[in-house]
C-alpha atoms as a PDB file:
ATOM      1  CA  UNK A   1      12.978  11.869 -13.471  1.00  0.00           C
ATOM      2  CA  UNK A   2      10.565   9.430 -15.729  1.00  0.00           C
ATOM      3  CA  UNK A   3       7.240  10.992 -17.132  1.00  0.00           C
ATOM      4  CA  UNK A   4       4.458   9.484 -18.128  1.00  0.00           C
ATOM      5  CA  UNK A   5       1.514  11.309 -19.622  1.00  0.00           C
ATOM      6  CA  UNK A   6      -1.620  10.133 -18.552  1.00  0.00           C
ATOM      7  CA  UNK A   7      -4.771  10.755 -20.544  1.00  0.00           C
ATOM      8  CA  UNK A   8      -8.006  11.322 -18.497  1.00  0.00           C
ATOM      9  CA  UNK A   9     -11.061  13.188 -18.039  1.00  0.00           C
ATOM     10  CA  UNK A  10     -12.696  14.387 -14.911  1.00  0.00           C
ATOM     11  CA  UNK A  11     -15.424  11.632 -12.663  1.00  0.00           C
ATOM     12  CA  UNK A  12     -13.450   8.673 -14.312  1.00  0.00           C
ATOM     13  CA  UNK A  13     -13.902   6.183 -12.014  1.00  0.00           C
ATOM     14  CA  UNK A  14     -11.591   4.137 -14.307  1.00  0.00           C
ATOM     15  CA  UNK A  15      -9.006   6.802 -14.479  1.00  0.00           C
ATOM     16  CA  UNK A  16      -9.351   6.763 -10.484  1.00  0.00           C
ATOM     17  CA  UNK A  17      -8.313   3.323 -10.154  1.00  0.00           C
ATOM     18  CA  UNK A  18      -5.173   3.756 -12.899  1.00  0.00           C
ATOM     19  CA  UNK A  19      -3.908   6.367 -10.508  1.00  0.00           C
ATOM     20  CA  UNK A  20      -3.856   3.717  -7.965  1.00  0.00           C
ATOM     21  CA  UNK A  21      -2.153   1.460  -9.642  1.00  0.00           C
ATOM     22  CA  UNK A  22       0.134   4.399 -11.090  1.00  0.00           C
ATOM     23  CA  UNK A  23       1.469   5.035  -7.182  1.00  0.00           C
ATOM     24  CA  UNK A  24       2.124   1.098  -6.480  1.00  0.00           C
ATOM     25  CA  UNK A  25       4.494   0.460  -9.150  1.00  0.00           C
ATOM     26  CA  UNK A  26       8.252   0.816  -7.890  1.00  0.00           C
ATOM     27  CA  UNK A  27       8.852   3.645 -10.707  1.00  0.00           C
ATOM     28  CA  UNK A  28      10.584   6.379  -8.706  1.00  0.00           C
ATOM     29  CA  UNK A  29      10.920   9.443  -9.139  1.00  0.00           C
ATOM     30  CA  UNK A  30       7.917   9.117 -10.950  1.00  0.00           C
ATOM     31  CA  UNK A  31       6.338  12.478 -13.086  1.00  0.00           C
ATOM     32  CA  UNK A  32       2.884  12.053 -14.140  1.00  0.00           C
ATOM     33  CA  UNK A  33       1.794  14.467 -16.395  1.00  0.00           C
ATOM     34  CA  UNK A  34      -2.249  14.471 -16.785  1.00  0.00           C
ATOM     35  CA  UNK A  35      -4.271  15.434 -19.753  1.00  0.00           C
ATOM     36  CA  UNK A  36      -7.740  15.760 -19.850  1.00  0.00           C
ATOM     37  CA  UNK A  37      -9.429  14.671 -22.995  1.00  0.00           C
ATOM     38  CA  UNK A  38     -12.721  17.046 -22.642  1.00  0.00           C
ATOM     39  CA  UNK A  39     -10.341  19.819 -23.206  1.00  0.00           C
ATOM     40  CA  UNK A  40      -9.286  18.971 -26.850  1.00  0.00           C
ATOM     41  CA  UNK A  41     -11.540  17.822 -29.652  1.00  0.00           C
ATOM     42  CA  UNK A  42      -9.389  15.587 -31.527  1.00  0.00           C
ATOM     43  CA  UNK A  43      -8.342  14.003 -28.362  1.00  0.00           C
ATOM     44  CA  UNK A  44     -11.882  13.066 -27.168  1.00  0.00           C
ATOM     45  CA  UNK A  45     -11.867  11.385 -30.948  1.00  0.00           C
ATOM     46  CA  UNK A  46      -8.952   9.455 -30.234  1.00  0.00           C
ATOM     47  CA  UNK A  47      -8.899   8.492 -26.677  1.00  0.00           C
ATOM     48  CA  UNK A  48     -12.601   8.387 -25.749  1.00  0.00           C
ATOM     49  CA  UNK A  49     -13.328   4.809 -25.465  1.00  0.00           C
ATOM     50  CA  UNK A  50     -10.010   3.848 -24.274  1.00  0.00           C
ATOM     51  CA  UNK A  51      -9.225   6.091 -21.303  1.00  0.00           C
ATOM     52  CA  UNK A  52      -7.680   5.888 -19.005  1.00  0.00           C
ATOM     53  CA  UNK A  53      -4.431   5.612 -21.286  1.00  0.00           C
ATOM     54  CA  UNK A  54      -0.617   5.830 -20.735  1.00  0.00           C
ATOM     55  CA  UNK A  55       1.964   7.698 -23.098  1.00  0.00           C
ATOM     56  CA  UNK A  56       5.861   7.479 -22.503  1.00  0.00           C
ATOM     57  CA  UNK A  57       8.099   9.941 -23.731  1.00  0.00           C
ATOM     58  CA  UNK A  58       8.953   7.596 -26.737  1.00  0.00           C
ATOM     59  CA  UNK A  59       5.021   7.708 -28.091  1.00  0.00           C
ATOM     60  CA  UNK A  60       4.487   4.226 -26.736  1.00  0.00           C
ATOM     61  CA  UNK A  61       0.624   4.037 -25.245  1.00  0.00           C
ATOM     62  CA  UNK A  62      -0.929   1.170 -22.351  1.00  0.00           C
ATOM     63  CA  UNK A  63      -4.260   0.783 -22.229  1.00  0.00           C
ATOM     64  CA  UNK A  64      -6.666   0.331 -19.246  1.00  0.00           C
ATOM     65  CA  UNK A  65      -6.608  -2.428 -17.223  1.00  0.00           C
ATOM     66  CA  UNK A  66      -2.729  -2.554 -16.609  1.00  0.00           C
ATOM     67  CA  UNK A  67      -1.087  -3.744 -13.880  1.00  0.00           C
ATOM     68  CA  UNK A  68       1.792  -2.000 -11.745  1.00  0.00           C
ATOM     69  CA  UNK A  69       4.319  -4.285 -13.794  1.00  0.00           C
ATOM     70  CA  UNK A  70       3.007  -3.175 -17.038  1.00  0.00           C
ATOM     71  CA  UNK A  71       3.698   0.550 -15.888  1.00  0.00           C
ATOM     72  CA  UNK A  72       7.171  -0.318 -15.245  1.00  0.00           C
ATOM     73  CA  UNK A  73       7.845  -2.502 -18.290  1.00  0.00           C
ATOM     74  CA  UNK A  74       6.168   1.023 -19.974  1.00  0.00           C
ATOM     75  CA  UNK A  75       8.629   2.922 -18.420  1.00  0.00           C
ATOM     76  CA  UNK A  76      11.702   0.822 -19.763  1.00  0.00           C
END
């Protein structure tokens, strides 16, 4: 199974709309591990102004807007 960790923070309407777009790419099975920012300092630093944001296992980050193709090319 794939994961993907997906860096968020709770009332993102943004984030919201990535998880959308998440579910219609053709990545299956699919794990989608989410992390919300507010919880860690440092990560507030780094990933306030660009959430919501992708990771792959290999460290390799997609900002928002992406499309369902760019999750999959992510996930290659």
């Amino acid at each position: 199974m794939k994961t993907l960790i997906f860096l968020t923070t709770a009332g993102c309407h943004l984030c919201d709309r990535a998880r959308e777009v998440i579910a219609q790419s053709s990545v299956q099975p699919l794990r989608l591990q989410a992390i919300d920012i507010a919880c860690d300092d440092q990560l507030i630093e780094r990933y306030g102004l660009r959430i919501p944001v992708l990771r792959s296992a290999s460290g390799e980050e997609l900002d928002w807007p992406f499309s369902a193709e760019d999750v999959q090319a992510l996930m290659r």
